[in-house]
N, C-alpha and C. Protein backbone atom coordinates (compact mmCIF):
# COMPACT_ATOMS: atom_id res chain seq x y z
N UNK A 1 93.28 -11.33 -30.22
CA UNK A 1 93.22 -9.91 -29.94
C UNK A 1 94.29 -9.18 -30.75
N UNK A 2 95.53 -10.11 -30.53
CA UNK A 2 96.74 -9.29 -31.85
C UNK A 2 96.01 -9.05 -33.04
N UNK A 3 95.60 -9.34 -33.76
CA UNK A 3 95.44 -9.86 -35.11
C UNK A 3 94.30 -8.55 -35.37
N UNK A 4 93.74 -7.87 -34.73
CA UNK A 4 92.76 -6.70 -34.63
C UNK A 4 93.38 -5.26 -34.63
N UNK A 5 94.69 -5.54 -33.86
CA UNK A 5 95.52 -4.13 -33.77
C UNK A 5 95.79 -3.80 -35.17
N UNK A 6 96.19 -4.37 -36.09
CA UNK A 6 96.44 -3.89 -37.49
C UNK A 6 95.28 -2.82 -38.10
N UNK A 7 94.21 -3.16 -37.55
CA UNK A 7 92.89 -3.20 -38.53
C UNK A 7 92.60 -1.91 -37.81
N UNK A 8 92.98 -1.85 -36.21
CA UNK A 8 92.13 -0.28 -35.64
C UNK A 8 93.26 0.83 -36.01
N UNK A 9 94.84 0.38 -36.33
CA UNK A 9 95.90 1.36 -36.24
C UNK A 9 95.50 1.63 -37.85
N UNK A 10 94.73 0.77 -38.67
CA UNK A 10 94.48 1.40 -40.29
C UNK A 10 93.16 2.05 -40.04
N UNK A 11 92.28 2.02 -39.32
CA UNK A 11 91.48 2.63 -39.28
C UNK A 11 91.81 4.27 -38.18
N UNK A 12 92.23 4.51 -37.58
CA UNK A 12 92.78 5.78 -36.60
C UNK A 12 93.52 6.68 -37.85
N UNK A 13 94.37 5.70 -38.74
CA UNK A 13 95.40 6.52 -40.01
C UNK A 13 94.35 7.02 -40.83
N UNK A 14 93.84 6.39 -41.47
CA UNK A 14 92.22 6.44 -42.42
C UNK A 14 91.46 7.76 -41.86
N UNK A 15 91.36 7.79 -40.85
CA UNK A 15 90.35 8.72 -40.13
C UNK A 15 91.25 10.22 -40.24
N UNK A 16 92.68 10.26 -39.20
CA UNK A 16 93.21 10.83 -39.41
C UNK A 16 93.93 11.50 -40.46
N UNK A 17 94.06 10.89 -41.46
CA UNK A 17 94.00 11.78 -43.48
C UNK A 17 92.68 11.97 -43.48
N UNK A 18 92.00 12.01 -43.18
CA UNK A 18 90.61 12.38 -43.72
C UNK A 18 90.11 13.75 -43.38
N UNK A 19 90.45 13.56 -41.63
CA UNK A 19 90.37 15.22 -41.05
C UNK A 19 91.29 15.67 -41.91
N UNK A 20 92.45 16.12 -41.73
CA UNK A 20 93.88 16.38 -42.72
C UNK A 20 93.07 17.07 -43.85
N UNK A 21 92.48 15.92 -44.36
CA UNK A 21 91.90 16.62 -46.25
C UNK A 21 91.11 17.95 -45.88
N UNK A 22 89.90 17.19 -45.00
CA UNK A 22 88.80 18.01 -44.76
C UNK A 22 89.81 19.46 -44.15
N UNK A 23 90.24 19.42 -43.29
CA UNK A 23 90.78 20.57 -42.55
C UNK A 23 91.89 21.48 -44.05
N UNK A 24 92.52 21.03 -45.23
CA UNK A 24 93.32 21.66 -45.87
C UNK A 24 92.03 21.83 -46.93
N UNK A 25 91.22 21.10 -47.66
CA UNK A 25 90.00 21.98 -47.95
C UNK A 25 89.32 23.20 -47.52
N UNK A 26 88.89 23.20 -46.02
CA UNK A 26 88.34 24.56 -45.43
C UNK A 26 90.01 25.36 -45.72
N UNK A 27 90.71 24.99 -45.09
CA UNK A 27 91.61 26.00 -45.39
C UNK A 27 92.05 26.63 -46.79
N UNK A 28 91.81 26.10 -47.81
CA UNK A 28 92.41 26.47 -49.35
C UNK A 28 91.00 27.63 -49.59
N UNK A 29 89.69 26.68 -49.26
CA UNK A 29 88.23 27.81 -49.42
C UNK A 29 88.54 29.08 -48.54
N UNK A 30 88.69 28.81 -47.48
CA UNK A 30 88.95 30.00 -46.55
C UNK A 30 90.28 31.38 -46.57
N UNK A 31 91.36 30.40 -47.02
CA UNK A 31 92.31 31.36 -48.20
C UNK A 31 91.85 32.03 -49.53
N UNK A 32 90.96 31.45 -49.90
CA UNK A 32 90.51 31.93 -51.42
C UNK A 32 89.49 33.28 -51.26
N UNK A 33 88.50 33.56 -49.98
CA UNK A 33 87.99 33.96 -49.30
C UNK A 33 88.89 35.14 -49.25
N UNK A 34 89.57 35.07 -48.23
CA UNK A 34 90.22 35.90 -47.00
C UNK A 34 90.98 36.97 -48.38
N UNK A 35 91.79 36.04 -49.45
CA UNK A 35 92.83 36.87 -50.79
C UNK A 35 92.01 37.50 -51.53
N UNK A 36 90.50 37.36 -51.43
CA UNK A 36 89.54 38.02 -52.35
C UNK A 36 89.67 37.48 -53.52
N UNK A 37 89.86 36.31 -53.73
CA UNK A 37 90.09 35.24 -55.04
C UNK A 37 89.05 35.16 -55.38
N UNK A 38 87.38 34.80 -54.74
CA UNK A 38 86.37 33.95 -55.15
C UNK A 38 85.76 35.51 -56.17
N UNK A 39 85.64 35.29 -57.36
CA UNK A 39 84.97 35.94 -58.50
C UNK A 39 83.49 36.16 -57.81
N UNK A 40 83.51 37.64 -57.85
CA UNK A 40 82.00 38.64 -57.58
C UNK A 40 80.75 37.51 -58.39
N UNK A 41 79.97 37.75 -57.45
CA UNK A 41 78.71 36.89 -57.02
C UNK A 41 78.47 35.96 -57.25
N UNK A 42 80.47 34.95 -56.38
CA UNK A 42 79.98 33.65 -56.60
C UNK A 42 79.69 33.02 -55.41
N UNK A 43 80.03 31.96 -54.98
CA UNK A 43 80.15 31.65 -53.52
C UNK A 43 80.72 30.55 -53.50
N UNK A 44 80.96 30.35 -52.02
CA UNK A 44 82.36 28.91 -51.47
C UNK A 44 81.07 28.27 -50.66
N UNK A 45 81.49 26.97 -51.05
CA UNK A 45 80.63 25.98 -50.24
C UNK A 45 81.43 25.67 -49.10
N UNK A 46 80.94 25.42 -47.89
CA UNK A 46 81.78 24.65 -46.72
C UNK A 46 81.05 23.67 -46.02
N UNK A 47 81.29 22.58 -46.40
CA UNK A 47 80.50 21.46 -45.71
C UNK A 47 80.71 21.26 -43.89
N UNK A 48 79.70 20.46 -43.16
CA UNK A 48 80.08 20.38 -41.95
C UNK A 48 81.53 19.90 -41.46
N UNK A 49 81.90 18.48 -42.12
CA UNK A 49 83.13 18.27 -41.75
C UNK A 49 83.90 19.15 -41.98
N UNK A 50 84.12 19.68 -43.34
CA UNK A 50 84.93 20.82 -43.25
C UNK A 50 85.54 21.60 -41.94
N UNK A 51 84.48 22.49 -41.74
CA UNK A 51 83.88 23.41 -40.70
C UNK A 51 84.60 22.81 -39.23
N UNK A 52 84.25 21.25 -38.83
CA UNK A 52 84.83 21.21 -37.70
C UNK A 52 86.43 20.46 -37.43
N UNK A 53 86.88 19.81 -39.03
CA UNK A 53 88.25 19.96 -38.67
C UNK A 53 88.81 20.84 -38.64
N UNK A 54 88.37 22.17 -39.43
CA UNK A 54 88.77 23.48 -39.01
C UNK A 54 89.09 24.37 -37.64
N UNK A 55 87.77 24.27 -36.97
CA UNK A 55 87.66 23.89 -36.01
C UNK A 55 88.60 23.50 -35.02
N UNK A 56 88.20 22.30 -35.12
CA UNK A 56 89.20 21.38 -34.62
C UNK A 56 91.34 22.17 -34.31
N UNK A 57 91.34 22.62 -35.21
CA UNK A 57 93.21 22.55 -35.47
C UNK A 57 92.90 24.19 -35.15
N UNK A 58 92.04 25.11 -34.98
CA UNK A 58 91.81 26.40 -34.47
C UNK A 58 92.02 26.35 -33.41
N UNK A 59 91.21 25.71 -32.54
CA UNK A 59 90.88 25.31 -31.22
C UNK A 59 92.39 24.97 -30.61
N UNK A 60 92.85 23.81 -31.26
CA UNK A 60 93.85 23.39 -30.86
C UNK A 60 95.53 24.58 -31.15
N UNK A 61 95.01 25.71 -31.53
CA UNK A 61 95.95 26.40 -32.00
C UNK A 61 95.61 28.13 -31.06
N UNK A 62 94.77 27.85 -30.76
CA UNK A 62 94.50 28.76 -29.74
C UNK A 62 94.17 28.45 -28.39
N UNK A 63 93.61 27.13 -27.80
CA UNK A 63 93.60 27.00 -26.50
C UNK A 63 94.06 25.23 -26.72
N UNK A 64 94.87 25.37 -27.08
CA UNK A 64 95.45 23.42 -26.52
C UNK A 64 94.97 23.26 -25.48
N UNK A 65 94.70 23.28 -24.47
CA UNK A 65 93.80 22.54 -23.39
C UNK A 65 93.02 23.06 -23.34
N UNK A 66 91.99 21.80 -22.35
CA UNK A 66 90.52 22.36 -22.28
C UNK A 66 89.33 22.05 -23.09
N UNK A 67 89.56 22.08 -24.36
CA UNK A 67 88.58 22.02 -25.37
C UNK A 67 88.92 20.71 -25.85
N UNK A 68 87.90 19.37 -26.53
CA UNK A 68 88.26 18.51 -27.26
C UNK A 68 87.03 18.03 -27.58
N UNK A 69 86.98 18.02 -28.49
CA UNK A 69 85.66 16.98 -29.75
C UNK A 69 84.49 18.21 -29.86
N UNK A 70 85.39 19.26 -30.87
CA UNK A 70 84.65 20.31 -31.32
C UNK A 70 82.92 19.78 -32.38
N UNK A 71 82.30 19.91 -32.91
CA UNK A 71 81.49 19.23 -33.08
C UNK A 71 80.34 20.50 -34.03
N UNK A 72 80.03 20.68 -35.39
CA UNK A 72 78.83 21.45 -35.68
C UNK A 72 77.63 20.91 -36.71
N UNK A 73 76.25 20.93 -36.32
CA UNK A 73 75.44 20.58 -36.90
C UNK A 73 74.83 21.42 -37.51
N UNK A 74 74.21 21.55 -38.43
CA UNK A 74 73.87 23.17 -39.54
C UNK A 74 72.45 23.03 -39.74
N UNK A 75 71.77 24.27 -39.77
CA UNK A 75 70.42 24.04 -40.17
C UNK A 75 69.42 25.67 -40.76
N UNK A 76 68.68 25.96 -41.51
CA UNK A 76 68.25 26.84 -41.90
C UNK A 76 68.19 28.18 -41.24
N UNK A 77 69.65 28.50 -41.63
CA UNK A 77 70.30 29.66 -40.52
C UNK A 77 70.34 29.49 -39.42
N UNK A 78 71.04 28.24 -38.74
CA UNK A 78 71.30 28.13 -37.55
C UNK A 78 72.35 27.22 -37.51
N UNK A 79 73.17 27.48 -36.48
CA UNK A 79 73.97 26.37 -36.39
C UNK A 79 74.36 26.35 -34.60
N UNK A 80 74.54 24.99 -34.60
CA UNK A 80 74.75 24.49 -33.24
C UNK A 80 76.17 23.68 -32.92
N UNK A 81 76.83 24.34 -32.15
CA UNK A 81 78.15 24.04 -32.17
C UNK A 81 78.17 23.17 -30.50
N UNK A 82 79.04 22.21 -30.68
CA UNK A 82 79.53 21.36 -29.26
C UNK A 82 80.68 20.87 -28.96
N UNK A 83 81.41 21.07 -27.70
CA UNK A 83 82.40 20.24 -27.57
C UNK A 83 82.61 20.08 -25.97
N UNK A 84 83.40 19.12 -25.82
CA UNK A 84 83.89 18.67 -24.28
C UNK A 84 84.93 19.83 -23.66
N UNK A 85 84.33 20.58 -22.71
CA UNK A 85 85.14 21.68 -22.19
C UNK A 85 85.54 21.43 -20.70
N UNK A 86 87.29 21.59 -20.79
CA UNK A 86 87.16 21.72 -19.24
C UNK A 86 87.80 23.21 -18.57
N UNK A 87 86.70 24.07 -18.17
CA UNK A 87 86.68 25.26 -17.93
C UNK A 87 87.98 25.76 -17.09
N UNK A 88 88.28 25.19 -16.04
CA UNK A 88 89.44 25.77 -15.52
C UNK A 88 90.78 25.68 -16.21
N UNK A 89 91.08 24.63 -17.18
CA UNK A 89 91.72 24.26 -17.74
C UNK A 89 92.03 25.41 -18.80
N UNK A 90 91.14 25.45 -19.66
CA UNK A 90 90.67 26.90 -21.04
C UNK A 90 91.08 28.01 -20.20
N UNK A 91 90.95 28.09 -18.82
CA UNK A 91 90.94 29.74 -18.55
C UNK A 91 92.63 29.46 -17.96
N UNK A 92 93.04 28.65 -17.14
CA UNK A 92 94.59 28.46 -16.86
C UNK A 92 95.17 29.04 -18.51
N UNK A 93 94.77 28.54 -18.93
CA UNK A 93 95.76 28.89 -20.59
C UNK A 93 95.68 30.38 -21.29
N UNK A 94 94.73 31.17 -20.60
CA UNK A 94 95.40 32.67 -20.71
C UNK A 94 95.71 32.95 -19.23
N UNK A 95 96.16 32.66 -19.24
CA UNK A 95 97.35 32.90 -17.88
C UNK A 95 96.51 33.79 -16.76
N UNK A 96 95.55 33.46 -16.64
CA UNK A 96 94.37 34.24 -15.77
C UNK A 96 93.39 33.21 -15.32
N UNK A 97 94.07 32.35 -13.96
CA UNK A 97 93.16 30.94 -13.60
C UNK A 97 91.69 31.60 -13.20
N UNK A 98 91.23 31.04 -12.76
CA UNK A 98 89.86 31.10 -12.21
C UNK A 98 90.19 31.36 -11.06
N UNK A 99 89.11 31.71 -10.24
CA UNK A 99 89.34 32.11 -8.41
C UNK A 99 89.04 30.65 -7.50
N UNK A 100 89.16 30.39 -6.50
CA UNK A 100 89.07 29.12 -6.00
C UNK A 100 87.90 28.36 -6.06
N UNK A 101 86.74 29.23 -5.71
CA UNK A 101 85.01 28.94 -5.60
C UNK A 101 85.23 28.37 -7.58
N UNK A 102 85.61 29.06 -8.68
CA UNK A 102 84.68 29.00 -9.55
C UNK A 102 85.38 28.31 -10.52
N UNK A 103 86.63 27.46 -9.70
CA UNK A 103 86.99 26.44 -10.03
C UNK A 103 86.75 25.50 -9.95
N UNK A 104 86.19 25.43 -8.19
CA UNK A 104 86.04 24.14 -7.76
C UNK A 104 84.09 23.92 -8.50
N UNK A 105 83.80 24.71 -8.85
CA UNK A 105 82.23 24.71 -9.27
C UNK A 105 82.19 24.31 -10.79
N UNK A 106 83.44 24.19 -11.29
CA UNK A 106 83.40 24.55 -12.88
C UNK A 106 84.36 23.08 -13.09
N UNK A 107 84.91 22.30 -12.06
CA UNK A 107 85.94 21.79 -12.50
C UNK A 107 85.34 20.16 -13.31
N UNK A 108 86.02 19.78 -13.93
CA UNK A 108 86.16 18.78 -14.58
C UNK A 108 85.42 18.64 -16.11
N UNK A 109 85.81 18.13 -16.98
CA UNK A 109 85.04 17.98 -18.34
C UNK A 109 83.64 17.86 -18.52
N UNK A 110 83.31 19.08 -18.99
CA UNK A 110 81.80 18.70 -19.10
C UNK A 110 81.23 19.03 -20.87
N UNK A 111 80.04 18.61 -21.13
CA UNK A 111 79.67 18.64 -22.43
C UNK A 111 79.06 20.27 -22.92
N UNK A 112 79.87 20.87 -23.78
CA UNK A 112 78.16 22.35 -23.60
C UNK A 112 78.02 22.45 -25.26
N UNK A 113 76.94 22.61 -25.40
CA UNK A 113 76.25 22.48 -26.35
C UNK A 113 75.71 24.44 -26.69
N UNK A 114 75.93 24.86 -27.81
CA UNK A 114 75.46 26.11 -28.10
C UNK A 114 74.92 26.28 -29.67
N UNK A 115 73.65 27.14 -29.43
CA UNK A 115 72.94 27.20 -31.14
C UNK A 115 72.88 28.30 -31.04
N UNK A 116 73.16 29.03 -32.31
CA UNK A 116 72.64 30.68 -32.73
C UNK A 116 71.95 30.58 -34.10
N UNK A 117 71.23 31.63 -34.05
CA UNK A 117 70.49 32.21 -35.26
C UNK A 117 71.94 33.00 -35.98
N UNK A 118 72.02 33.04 -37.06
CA UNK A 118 72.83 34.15 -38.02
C UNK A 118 71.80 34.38 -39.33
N UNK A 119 71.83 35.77 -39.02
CA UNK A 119 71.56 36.33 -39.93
C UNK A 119 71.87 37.44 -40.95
N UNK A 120 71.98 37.66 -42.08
CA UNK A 120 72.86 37.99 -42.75
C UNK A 120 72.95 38.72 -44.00
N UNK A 121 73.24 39.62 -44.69
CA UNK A 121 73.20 40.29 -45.66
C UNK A 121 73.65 41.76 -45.86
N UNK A 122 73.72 42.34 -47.04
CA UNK A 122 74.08 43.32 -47.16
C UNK A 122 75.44 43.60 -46.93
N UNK A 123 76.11 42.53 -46.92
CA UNK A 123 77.66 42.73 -46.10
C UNK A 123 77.89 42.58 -44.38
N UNK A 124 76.94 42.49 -43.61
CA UNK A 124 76.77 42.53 -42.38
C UNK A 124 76.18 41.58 -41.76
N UNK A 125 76.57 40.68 -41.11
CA UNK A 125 75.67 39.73 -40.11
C UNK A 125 75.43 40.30 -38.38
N UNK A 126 74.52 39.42 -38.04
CA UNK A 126 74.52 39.53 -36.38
C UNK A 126 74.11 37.47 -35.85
N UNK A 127 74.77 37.80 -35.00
CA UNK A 127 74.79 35.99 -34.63
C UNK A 127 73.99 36.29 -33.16
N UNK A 128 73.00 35.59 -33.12
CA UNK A 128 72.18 35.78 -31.98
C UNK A 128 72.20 34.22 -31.10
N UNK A 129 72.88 34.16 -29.99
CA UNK A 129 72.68 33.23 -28.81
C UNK A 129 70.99 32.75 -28.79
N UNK A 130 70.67 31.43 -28.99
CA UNK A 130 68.97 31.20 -28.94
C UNK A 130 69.49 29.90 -27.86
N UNK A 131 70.22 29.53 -27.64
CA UNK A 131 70.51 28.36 -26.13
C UNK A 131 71.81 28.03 -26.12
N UNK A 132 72.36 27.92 -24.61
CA UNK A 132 73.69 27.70 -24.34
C UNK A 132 73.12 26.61 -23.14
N UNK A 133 74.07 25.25 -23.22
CA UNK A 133 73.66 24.34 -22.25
C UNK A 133 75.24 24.04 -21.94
N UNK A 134 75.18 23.63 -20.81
CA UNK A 134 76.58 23.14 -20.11
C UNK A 134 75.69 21.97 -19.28
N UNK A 135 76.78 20.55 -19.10
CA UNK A 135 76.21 19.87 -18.34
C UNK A 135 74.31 19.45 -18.61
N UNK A 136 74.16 19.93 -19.92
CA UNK A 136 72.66 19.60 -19.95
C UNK A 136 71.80 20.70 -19.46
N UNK A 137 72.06 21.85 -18.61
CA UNK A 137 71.49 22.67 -18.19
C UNK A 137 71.63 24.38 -19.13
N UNK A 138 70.54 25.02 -19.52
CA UNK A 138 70.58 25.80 -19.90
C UNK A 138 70.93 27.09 -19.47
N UNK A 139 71.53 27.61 -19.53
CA UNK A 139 72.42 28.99 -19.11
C UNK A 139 71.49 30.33 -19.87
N UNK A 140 71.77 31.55 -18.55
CA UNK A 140 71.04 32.95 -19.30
C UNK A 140 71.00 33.76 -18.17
N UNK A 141 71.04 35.32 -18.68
CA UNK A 141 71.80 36.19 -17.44
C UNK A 141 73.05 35.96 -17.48
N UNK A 142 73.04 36.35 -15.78
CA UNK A 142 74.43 36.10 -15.20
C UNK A 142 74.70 35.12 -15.81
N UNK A 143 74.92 34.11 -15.79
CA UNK A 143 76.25 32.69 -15.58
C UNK A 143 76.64 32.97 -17.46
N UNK A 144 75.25 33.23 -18.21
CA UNK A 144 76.03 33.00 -18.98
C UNK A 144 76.81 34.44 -19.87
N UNK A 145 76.37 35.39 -18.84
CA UNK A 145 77.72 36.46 -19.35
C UNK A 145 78.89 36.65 -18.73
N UNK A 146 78.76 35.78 -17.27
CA UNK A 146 79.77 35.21 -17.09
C UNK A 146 81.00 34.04 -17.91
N UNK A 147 80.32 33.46 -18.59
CA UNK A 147 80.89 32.38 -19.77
C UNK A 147 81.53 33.13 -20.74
N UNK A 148 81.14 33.97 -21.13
CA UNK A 148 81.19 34.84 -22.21
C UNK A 148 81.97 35.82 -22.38
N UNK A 149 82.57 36.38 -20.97
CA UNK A 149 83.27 37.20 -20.61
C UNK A 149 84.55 36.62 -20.17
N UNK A 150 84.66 35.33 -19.34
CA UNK A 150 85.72 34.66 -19.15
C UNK A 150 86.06 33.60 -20.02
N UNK A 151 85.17 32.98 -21.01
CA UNK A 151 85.55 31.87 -21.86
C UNK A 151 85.84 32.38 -23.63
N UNK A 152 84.99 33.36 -23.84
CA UNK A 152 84.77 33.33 -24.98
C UNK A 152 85.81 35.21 -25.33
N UNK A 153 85.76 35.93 -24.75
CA UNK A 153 86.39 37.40 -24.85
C UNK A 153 87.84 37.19 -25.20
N UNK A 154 88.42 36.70 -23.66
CA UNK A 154 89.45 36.29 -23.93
C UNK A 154 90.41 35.52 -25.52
N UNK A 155 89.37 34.63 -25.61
CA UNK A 155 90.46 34.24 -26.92
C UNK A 155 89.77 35.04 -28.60
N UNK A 156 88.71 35.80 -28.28
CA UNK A 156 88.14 36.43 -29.13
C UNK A 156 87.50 37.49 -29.16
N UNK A 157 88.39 38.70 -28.77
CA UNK A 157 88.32 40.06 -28.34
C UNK A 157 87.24 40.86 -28.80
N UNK A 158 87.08 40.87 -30.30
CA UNK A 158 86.55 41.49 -31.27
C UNK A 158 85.30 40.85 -31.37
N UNK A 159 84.69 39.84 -30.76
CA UNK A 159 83.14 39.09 -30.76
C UNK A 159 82.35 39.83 -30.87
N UNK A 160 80.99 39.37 -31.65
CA UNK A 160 80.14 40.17 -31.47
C UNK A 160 78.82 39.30 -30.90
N UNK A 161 78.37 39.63 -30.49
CA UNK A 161 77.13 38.41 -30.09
C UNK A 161 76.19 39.89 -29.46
N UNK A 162 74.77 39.32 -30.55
CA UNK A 162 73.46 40.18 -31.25
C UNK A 162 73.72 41.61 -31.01
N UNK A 163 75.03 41.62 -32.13
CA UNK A 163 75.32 43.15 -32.36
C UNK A 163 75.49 42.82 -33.93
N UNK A 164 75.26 43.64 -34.85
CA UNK A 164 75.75 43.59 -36.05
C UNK A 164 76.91 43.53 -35.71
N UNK A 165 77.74 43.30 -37.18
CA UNK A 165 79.12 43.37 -37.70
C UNK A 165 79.16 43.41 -39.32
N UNK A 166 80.28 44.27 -39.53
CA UNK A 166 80.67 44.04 -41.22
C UNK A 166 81.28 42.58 -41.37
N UNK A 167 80.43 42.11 -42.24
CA UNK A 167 81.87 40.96 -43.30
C UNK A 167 82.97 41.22 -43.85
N UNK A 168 84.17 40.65 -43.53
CA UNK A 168 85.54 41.36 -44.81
C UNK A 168 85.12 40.44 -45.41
N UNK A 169 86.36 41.05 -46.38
CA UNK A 169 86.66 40.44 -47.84
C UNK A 169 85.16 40.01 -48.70
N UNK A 170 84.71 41.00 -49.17
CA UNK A 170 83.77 41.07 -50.06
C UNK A 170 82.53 40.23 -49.62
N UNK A 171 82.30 39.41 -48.59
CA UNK A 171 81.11 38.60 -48.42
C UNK A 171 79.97 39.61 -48.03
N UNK A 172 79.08 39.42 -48.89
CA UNK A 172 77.76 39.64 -49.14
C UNK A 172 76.89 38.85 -47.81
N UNK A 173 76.91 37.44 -47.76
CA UNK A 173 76.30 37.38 -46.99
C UNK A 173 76.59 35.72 -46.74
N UNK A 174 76.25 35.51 -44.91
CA UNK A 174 76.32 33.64 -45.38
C UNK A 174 74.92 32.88 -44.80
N UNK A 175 75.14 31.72 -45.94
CA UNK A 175 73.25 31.09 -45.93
C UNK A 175 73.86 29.52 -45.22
N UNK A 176 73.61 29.45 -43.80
CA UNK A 176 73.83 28.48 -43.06
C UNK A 176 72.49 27.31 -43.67
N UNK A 177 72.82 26.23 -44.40
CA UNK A 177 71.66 25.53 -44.38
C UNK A 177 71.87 24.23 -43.71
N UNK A 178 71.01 23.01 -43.59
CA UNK A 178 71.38 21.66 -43.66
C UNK A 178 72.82 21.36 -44.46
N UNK A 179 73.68 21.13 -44.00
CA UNK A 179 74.99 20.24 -44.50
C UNK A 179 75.41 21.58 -44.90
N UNK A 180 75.74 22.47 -45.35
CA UNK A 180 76.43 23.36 -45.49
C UNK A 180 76.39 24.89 -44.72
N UNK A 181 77.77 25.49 -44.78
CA UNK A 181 77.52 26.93 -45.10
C UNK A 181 78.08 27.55 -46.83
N UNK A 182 76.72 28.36 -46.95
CA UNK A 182 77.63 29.23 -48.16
C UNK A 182 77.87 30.53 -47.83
N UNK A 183 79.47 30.81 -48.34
CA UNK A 183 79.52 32.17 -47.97
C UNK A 183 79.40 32.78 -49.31
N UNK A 184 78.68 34.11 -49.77
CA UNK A 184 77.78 34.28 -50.55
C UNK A 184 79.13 35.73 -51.43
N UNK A 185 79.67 36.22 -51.88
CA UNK A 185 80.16 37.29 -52.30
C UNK A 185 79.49 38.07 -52.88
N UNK A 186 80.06 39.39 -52.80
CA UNK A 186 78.92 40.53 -53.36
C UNK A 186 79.32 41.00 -54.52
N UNK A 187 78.14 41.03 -55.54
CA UNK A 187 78.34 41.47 -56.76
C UNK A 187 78.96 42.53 -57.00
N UNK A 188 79.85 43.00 -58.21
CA UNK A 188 80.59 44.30 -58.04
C UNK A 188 79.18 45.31 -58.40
């Protein structure tokens, strides 16, 4: 059994530079982005891994607890994002717990799974909710503007969900496909 520990502590290191790369990649694209670096009507590729070690060190930089094994799969303008949430936990961390009932209803790690449509151009997208599952069960209405209002507002004030919005920094538009996003810049 000794003789194996070498091999999983090189494989955990291995893994861990790898997020590292992936996560300082999205970040150098996403700087190049944000400084208005990327030359008129070109575009930045961002692969999935990218995307969720990004992710990943966001998450962990805005709600350290609560959230773990962020997760996104991409597909012809859609993308479906997942991770292990534990709800009372995420909401303890803006200093605004939950009430007793919707703790004890919400408590412990569960899986939720969410896909939107984005769609996009002209400088403007709108990201449209098409299923939100917690626990395997699909959410709509109440519970899930309840979610939305206590999980998602909070750490992201300015959300828009199926409202337009402008793009900064020059993006034209982004084309969510299989294995990538491109974010698209607009010609001068």
């Amino acid at each position: 059994m000794a003789s194996w520990w070498p091999l999983v502590v090189g494989g955990v290191l291995l893994w861990s530079a790898d997020v590292d790369a992936d996560y300082r990649s999205a970040r150098r694209k996403l700087d190049l982005i944000q400084n208005e670096q990327v030359p008129a009507g070109s575009s930045v590729t961002l692969r999935p891994r990218e995307l969720e070690a990004y992710a990943a060190r966001e998450v962990q930089t805005v709600a350290p607890e609560g959230v773990r094994d962020p997760r996104l799969e991409l597909a012809s303008g859609r993308a479906t994002g997942s991770a292990h949430i534990d709800f009372p936990k995420l909401r303890q961390s803006t200093g605004k717990p939950l009430g007793w009932l919707m703790s004890r209803l919400l408590a412990g790690e569960r899986p939720v799974r969410v896909t939107a449509r984005i769609r996009s151009g002209g400088g403007r997208a709108t990201v449209d909710l098409e299923r939100v599952e917690v626990s395997g069960l699909a959410l709509g209405g109440a519970a899930l503007e309840f979610l939305i209002h206590n999980f998602v507002l909070p750490y992201y004030p300015n959300a828009k969900i199926g409202q337009p919005f402008e793009l900064a920094h020059r993006i034209d538009r982004l084309e969510a496909r299989p294995g990538e996003v491109r974010v698209v810049i607009r010609k001068r």
